[in-house]
C-alpha atoms as a PDB file:
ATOM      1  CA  UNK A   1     -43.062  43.640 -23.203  1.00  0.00           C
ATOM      2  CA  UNK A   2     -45.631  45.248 -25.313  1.00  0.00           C
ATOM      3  CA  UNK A   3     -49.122  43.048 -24.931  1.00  0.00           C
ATOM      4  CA  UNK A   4     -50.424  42.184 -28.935  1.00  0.00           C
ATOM      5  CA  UNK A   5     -53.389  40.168 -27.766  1.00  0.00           C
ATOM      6  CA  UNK A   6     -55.147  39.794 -24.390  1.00  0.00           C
ATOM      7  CA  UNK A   7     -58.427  37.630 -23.613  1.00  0.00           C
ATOM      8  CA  UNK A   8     -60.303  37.964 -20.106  1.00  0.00           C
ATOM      9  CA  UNK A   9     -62.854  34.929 -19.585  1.00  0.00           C
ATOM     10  CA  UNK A  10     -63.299  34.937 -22.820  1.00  0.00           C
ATOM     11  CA  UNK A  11     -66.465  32.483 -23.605  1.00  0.00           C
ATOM     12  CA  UNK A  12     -68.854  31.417 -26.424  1.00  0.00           C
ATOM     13  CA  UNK A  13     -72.137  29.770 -25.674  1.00  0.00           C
ATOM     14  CA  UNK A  14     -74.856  28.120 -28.189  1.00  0.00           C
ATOM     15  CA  UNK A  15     -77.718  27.187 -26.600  1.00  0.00           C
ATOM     16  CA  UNK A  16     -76.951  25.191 -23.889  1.00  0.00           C
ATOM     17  CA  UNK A  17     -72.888  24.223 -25.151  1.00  0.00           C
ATOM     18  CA  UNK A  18     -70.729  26.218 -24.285  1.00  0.00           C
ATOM     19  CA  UNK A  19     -67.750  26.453 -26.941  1.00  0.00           C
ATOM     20  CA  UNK A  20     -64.883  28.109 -25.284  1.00  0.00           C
ATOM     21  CA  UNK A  21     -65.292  28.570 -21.544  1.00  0.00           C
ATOM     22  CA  UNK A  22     -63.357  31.218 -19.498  1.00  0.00           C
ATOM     23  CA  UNK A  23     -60.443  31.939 -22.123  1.00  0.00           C
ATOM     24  CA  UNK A  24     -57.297  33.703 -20.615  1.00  0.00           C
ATOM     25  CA  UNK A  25     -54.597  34.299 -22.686  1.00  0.00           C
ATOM     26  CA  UNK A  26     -52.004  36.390 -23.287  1.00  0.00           C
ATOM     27  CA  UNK A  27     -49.473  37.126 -26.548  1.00  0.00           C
ATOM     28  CA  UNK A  28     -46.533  39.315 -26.274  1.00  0.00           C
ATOM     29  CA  UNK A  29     -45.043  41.518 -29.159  1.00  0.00           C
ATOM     30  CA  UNK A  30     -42.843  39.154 -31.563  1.00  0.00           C
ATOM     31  CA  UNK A  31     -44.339  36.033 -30.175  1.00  0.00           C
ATOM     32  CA  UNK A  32     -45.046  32.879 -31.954  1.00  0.00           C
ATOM     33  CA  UNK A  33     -47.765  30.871 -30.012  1.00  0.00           C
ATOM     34  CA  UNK A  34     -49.320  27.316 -30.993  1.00  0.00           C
ATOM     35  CA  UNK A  35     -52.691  27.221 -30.236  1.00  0.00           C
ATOM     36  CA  UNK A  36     -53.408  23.507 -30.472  1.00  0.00           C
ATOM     37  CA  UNK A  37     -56.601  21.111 -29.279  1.00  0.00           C
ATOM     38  CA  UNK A  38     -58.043  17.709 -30.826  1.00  0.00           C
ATOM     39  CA  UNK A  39     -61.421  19.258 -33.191  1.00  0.00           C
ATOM     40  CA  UNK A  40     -64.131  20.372 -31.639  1.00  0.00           C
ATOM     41  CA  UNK A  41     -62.059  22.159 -28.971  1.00  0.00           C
ATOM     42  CA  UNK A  42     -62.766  25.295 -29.637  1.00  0.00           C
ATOM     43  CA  UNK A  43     -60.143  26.609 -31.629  1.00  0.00           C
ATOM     44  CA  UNK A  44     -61.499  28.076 -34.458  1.00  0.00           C
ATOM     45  CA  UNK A  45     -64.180  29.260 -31.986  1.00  0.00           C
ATOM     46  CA  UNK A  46     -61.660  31.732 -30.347  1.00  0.00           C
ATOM     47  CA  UNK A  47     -60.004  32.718 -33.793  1.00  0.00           C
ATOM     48  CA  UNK A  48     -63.582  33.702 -34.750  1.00  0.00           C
ATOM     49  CA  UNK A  49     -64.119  35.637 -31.656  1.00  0.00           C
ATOM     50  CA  UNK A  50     -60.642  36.976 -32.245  1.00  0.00           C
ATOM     51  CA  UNK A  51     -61.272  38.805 -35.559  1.00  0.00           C
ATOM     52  CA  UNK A  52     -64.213  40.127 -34.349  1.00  0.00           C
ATOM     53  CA  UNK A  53     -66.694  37.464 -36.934  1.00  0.00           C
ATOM     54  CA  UNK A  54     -68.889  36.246 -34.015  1.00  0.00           C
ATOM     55  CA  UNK A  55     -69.422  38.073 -30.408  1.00  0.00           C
ATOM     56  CA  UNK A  56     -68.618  36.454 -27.139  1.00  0.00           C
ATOM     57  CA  UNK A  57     -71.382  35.615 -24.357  1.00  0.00           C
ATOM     58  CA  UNK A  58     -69.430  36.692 -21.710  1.00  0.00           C
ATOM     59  CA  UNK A  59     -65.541  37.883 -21.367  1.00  0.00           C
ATOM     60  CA  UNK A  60     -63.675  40.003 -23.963  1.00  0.00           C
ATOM     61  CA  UNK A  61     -60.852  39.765 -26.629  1.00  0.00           C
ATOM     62  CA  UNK A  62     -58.105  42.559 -27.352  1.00  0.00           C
ATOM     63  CA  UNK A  63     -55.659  42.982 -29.901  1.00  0.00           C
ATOM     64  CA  UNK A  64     -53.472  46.049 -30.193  1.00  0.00           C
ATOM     65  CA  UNK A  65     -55.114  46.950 -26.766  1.00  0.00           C
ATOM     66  CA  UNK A  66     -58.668  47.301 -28.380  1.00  0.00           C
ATOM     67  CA  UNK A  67     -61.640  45.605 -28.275  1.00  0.00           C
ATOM     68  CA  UNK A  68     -62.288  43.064 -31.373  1.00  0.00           C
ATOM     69  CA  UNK A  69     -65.941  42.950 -30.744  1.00  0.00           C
ATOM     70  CA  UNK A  70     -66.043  47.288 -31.185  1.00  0.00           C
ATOM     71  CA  UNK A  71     -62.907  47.926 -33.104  1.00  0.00           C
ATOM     72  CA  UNK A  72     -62.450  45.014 -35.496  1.00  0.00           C
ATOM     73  CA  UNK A  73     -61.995  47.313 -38.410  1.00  0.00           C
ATOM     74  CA  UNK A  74     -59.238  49.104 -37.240  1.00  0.00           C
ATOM     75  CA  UNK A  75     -57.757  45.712 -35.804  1.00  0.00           C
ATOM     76  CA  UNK A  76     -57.885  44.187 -39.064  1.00  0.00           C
ATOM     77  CA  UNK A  77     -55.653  46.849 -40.521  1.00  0.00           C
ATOM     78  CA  UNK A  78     -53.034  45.970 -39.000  1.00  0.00           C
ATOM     79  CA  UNK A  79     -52.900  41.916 -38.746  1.00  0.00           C
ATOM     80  CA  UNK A  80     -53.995  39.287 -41.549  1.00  0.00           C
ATOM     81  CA  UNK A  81     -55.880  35.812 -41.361  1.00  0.00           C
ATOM     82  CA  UNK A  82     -55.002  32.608 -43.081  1.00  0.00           C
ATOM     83  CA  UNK A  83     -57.969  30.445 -42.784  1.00  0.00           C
ATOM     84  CA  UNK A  84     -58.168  26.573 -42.544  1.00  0.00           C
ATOM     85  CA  UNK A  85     -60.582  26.762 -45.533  1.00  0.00           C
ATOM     86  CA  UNK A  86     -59.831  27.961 -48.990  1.00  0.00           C
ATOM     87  CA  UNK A  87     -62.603  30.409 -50.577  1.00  0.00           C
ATOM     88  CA  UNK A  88     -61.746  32.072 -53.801  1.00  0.00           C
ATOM     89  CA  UNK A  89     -62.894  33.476 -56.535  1.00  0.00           C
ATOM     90  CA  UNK A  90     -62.717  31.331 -59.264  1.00  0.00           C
ATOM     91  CA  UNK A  91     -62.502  33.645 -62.266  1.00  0.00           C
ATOM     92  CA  UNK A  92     -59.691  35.323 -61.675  1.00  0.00           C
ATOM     93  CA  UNK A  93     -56.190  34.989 -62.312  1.00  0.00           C
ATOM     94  CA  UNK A  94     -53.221  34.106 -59.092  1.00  0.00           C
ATOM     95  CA  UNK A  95     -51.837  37.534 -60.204  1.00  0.00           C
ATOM     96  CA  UNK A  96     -55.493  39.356 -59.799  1.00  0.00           C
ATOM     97  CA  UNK A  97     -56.390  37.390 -56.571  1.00  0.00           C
ATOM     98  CA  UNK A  98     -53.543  38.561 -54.916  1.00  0.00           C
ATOM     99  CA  UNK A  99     -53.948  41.962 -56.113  1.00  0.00           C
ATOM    100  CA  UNK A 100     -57.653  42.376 -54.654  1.00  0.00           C
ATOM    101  CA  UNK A 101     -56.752  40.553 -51.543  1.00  0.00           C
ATOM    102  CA  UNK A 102     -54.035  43.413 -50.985  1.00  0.00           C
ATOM    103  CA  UNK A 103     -56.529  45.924 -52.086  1.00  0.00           C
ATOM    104  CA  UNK A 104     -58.573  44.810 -49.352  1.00  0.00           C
ATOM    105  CA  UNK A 105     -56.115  45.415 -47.054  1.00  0.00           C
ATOM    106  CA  UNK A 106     -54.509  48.455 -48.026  1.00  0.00           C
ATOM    107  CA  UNK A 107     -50.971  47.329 -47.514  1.00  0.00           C
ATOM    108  CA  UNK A 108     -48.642  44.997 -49.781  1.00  0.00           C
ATOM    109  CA  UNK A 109     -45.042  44.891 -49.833  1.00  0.00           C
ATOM    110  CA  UNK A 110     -44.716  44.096 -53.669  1.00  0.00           C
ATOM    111  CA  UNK A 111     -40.883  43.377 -53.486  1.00  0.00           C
ATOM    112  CA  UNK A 112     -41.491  40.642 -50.861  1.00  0.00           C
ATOM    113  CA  UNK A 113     -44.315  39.330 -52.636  1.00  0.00           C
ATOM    114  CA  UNK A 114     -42.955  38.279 -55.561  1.00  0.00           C
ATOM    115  CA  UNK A 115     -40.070  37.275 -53.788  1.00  0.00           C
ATOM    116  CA  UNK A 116     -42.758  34.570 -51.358  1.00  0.00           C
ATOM    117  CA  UNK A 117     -44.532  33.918 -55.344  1.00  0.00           C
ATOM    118  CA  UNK A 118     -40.239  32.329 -56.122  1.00  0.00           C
ATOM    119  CA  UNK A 119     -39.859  30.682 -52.892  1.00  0.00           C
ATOM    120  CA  UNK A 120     -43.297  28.729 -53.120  1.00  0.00           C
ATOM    121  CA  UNK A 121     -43.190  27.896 -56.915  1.00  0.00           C
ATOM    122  CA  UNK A 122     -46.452  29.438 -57.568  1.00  0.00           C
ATOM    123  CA  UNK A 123     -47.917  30.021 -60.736  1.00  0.00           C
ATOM    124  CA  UNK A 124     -49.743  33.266 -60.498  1.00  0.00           C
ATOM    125  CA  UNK A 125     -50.654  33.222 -64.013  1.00  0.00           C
ATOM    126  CA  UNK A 126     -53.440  30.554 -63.897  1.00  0.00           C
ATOM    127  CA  UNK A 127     -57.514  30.862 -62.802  1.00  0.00           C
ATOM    128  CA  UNK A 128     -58.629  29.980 -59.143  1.00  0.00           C
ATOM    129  CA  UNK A 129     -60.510  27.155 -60.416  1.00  0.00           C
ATOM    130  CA  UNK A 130     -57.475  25.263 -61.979  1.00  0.00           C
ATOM    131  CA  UNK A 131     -55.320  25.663 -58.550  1.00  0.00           C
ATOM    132  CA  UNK A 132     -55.129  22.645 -56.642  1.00  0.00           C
ATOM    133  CA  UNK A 133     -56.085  23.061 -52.779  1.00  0.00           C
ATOM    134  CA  UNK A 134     -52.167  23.544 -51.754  1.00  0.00           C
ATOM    135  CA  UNK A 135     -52.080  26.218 -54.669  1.00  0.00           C
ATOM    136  CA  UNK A 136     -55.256  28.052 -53.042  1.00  0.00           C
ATOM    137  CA  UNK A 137     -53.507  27.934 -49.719  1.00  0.00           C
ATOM    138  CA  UNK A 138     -50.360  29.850 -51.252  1.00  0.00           C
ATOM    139  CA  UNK A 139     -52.683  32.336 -52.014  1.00  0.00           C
ATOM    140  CA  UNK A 140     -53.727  33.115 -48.957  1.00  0.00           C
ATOM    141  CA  UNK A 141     -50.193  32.735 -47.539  1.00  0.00           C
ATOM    142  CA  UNK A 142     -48.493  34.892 -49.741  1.00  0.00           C
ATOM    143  CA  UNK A 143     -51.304  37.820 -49.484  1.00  0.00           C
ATOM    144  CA  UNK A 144     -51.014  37.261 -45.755  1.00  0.00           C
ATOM    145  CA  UNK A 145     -47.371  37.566 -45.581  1.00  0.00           C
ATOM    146  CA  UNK A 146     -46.479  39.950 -48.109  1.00  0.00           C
ATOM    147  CA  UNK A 147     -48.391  42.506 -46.044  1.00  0.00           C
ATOM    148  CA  UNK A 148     -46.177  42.704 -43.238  1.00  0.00           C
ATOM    149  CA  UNK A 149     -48.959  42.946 -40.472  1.00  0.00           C
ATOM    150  CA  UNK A 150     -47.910  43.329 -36.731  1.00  0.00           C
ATOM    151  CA  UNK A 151     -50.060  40.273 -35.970  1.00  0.00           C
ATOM    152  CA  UNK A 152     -50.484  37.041 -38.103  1.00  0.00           C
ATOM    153  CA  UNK A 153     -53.522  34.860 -37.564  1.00  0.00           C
ATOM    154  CA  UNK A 154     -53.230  31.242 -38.898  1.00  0.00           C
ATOM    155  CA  UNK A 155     -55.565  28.624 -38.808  1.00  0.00           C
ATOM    156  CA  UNK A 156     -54.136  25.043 -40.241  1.00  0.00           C
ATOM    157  CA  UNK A 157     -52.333  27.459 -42.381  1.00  0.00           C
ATOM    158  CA  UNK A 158     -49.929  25.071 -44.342  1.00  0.00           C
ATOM    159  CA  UNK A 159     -53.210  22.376 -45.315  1.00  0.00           C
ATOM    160  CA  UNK A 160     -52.817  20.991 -49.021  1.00  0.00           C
ATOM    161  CA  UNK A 161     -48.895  22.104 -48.909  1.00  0.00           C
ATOM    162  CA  UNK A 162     -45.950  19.411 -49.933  1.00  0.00           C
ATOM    163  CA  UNK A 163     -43.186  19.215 -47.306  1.00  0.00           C
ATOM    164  CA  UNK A 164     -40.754  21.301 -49.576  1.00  0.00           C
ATOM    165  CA  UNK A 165     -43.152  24.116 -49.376  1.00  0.00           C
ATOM    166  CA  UNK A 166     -43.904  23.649 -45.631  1.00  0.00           C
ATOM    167  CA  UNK A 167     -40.484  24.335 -45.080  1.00  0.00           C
ATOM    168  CA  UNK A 168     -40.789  27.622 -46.920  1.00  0.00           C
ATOM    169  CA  UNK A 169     -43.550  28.559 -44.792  1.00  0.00           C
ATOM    170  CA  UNK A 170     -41.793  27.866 -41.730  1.00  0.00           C
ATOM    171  CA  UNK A 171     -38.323  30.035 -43.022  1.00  0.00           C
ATOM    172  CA  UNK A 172     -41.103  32.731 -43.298  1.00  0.00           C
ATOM    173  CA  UNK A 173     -42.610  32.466 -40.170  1.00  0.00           C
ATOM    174  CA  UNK A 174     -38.986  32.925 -38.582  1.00  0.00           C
ATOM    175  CA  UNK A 175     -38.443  36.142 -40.544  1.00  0.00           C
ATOM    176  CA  UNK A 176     -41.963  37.772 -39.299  1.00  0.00           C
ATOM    177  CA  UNK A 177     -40.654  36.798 -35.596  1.00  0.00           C
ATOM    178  CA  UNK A 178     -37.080  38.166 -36.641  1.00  0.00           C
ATOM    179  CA  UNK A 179     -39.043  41.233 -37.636  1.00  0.00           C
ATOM    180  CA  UNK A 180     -40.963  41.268 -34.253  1.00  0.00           C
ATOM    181  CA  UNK A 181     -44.066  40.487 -35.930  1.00  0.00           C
ATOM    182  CA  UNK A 182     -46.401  38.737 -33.620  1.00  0.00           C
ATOM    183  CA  UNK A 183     -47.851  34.745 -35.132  1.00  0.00           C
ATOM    184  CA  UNK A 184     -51.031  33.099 -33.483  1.00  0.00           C
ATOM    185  CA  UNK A 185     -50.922  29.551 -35.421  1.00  0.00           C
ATOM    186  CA  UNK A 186     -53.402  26.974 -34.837  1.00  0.00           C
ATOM    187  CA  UNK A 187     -52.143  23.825 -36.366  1.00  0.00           C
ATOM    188  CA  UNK A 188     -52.166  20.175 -36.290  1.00  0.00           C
ATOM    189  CA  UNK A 189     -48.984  19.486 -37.408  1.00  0.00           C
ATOM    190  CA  UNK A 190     -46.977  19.643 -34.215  1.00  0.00           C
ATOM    191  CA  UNK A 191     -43.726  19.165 -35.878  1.00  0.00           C
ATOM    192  CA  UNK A 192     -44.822  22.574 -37.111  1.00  0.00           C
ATOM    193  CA  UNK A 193     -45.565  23.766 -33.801  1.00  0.00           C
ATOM    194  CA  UNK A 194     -42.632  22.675 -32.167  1.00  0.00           C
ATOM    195  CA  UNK A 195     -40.287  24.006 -34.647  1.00  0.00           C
ATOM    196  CA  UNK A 196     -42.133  27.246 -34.324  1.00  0.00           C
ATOM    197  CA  UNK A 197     -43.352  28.512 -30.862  1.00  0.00           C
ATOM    198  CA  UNK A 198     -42.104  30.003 -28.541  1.00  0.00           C
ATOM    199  CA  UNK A 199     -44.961  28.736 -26.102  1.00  0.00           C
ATOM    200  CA  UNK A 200     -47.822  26.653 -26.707  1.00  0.00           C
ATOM    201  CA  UNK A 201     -51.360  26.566 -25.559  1.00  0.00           C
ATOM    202  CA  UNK A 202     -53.351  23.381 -25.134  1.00  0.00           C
ATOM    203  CA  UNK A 203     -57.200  23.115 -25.563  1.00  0.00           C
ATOM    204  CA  UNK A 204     -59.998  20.725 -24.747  1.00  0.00           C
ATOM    205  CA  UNK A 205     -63.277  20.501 -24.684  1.00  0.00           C
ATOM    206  CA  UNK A 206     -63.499  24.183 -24.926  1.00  0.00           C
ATOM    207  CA  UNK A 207     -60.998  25.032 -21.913  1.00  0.00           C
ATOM    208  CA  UNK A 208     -57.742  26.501 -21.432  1.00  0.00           C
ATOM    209  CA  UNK A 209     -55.973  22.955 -20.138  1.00  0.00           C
ATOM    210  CA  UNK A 210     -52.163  23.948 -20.075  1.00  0.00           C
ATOM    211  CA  UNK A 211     -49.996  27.077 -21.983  1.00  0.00           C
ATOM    212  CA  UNK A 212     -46.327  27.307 -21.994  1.00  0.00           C
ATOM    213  CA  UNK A 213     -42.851  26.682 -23.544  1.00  0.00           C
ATOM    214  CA  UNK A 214     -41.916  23.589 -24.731  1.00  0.00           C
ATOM    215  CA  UNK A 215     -39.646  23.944 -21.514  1.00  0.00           C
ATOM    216  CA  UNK A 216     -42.370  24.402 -18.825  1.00  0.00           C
ATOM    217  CA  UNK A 217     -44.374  21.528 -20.259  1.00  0.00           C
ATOM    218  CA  UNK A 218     -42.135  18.658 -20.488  1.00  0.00           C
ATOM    219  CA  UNK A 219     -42.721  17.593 -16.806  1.00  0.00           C
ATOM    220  CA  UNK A 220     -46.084  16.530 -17.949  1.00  0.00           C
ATOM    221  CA  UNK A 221     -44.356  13.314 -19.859  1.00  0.00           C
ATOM    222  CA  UNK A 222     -41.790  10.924 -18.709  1.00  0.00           C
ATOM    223  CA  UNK A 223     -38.174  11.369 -20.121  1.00  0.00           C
ATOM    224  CA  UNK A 224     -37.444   7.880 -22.434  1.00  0.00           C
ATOM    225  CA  UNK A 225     -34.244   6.275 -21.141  1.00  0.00           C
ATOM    226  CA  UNK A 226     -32.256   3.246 -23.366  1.00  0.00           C
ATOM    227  CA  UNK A 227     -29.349   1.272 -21.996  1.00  0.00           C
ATOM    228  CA  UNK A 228     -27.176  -1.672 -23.239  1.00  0.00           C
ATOM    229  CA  UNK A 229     -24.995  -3.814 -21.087  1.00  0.00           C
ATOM    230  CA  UNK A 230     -22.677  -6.602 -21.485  1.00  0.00           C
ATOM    231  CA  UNK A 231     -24.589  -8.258 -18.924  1.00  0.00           C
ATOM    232  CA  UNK A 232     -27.970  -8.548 -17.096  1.00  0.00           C
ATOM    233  CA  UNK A 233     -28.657  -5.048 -16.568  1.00  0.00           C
ATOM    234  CA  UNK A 234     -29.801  -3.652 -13.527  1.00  0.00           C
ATOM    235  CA  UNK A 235     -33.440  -3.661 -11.814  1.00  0.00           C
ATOM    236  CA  UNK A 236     -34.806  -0.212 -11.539  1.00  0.00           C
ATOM    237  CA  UNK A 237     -38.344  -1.446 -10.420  1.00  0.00           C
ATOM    238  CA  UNK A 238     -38.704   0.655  -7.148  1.00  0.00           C
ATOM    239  CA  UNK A 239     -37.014   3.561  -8.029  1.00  0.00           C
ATOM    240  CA  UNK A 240     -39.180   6.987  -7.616  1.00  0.00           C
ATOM    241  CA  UNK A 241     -40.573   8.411 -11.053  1.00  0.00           C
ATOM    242  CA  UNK A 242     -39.515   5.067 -13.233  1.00  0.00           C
ATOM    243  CA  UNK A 243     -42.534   3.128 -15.139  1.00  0.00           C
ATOM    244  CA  UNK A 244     -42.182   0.926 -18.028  1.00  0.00           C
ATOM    245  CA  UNK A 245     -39.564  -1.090 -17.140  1.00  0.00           C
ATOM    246  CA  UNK A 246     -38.628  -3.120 -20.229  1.00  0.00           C
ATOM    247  CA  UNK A 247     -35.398  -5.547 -20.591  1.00  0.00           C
ATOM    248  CA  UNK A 248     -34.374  -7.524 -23.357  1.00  0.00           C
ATOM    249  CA  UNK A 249     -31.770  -9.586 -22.961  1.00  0.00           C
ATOM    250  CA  UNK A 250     -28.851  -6.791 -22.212  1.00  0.00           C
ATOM    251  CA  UNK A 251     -30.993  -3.810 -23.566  1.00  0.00           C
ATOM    252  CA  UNK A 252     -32.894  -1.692 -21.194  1.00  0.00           C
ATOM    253  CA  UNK A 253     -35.529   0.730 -21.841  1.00  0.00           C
ATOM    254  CA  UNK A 254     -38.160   2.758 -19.359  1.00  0.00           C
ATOM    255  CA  UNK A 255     -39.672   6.145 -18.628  1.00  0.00           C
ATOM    256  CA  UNK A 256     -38.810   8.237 -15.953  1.00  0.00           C
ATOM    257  CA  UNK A 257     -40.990  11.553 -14.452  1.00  0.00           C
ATOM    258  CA  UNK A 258     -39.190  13.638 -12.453  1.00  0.00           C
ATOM    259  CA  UNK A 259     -35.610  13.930 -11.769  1.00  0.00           C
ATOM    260  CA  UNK A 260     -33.195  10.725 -13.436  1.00  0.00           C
ATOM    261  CA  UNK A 261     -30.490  11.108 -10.726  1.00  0.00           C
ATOM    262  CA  UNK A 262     -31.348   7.810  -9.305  1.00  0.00           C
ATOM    263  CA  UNK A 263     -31.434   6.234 -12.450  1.00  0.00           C
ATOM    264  CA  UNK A 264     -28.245   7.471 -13.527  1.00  0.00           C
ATOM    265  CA  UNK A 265     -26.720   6.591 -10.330  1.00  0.00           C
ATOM    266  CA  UNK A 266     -27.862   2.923 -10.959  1.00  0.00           C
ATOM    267  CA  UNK A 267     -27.231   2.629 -14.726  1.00  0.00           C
ATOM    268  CA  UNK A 268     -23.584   4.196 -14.179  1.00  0.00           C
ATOM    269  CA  UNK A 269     -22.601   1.275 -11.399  1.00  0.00           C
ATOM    270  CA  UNK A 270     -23.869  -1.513 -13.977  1.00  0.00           C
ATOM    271  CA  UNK A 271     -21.463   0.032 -16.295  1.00  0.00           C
ATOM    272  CA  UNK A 272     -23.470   0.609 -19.386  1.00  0.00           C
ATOM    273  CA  UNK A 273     -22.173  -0.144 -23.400  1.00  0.00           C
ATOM    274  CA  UNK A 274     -24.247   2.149 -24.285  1.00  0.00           C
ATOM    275  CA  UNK A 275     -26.399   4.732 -22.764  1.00  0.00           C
ATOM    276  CA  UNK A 276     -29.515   7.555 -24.822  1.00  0.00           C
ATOM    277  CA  UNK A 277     -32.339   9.347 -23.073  1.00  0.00           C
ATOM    278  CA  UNK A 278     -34.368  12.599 -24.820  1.00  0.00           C
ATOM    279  CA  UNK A 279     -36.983  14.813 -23.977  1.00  0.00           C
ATOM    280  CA  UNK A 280     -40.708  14.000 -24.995  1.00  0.00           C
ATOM    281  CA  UNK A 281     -42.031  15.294 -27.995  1.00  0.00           C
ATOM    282  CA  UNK A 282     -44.714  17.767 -28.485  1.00  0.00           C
ATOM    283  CA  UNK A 283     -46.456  15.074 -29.598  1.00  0.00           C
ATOM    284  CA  UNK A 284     -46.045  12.857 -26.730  1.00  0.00           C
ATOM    285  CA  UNK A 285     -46.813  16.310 -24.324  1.00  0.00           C
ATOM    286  CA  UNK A 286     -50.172  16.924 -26.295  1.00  0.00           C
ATOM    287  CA  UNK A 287     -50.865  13.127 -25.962  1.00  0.00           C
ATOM    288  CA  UNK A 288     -50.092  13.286 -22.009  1.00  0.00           C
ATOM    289  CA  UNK A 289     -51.984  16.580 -21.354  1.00  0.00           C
ATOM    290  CA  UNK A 290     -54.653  15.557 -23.148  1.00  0.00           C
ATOM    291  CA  UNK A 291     -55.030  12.090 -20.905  1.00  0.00           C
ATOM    292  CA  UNK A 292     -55.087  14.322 -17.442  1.00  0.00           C
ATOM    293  CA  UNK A 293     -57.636  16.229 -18.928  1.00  0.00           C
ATOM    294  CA  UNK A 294     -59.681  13.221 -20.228  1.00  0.00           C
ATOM    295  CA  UNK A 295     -59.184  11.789 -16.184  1.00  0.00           C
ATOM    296  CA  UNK A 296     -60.057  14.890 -14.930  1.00  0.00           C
ATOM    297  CA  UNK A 297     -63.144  14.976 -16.452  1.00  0.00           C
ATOM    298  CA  UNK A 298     -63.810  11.198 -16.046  1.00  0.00           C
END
């Protein structure tokens, strides 16, 4: 697979902090990777170092196989940035923003731009300064996507939007990955993230705790496991890999880590009414990654 962006120890120091420490990573072509951390982490730290806007202390970034620090103007050619923060210009017109910020560029697929102006219900005929925030945001979006780049950058790109038009941004993230565009989205909304990415990398405290797919990662949280019986139902205390054992009158619930063989062996010969277990969420994995880490550091 063709390598989009690369990091190698990537780190950012001010002063005596350091801000991102030792920062492997690796994107392939047509990937869609969450890049997710509480704030402070350090992830608008790397997108900054990404786009070439600050320069690392030590390590190195590269996208498109050169080096963001030297080549950042013929980098940005060829990917675009959605920032967390909205910053305009006020005088001008939807219509006239859009057509500077593709200007800037160089490249605009017109068609699918006023096709992405439809699907978000934007207004392109008003002034900045009467937008509301989630307006400003479809700004950026549309100018973003409407240029096709290879690589997308996004940082808390769907802020200020209503769930209707978060689900339009999502549809239009899966197109760019149909089209084998590459998407680096930092987010907090890991509903987002899970619906998205392909793999997902977990900061904290300005280090590289855990990446992978959804897959890979859900050993780190126990599997949630529900049973009702017509009677008492069993006692799975003891068994390797259960923890909070919980029964209520016939209704069982607990966690298991690990493999559930045992506790399917013992919930089958109690003859359950009624039997549900599911994976963890990406919530409940960023919750349990980011408790190691917290220990680990303790």
């Amino acid at each position: 697979m063709e390598t989009i962006l690369q990091t190698s120890k990537l780190t950012k120091r001010y002063g005596k902090f350091t801000a991102l420490a030792d920062l492997d990573l690796t994107v392939q072509k047509g990937e869609v990777l969450g890049y997710l951390g509480p704030n402070g982490a350090g992830k608008s730290t790397t997108i900054r170092l990404l786009l070439g806007l600050i320069h690392p202390s030590s390590g190195s970034a590269q996208i498109f196989g050169l080096d963001s620090k030297k080549d950042k103007a013929a980098i940005h050619r060829r990917l675009a940035y959605v920032p967390s923060d909205v910053s305009l210009w006020p005088s001008l017109t939807g219509a006239e923003t859009l057509h500077l910020l593709a200007s800037i560029h160089g490249t605009v697929d017109e068609k699918y731009q006023a096709q992405l102006i439809k699907r978000f219900e934007f207004d392109p005929n008003k002034k900045v300064r009467a937008y509301s925030k989630g307006n400003k945001q479809k700004i950026n979006l549309i100018a973003a996507l409407a240029a096709r780049p290879e690589l997308l950058i996004l940082d808390e790109p769907t802020t200020g939007l209503d769930p209707l038009n978060q689900q339009v941004f999502r549809d239009c993230i899966e197109e760019a990955k149909t089209n084998e565009q590459t998407v680096f989205l930092s987010s907090h909304m890991l509903e987002e993230v899970e619906a998205l990415c392909d793999r997902v990398a977990v900061l904290q405290a300005g280090k590289l705790i855990e990446v992978g797919t959804l897959t890979e990662l859900r050993h780190l949280s126990a599997v949630k496991v529900e049973a009702t019986f017509s009677h008492q139902p069993p006692d799975l205390h003891g068994i390797t890999g259960v923890s909070g054992v919980h029964i209520k009158g016939n209704h069982l619930t607990c966690q298991v880590q690990g493999s559930i063989d045992s506790v399917l062996k013992a919930v089958a010969e109690a003859q359950p009414l009624t039997f549900f277990s599911r994976e963890p969420s990406l919530e409940e994995l960023f919750l349990a990654l980011y408790g190691e880490a917290e220990k680990a550091t303790a």
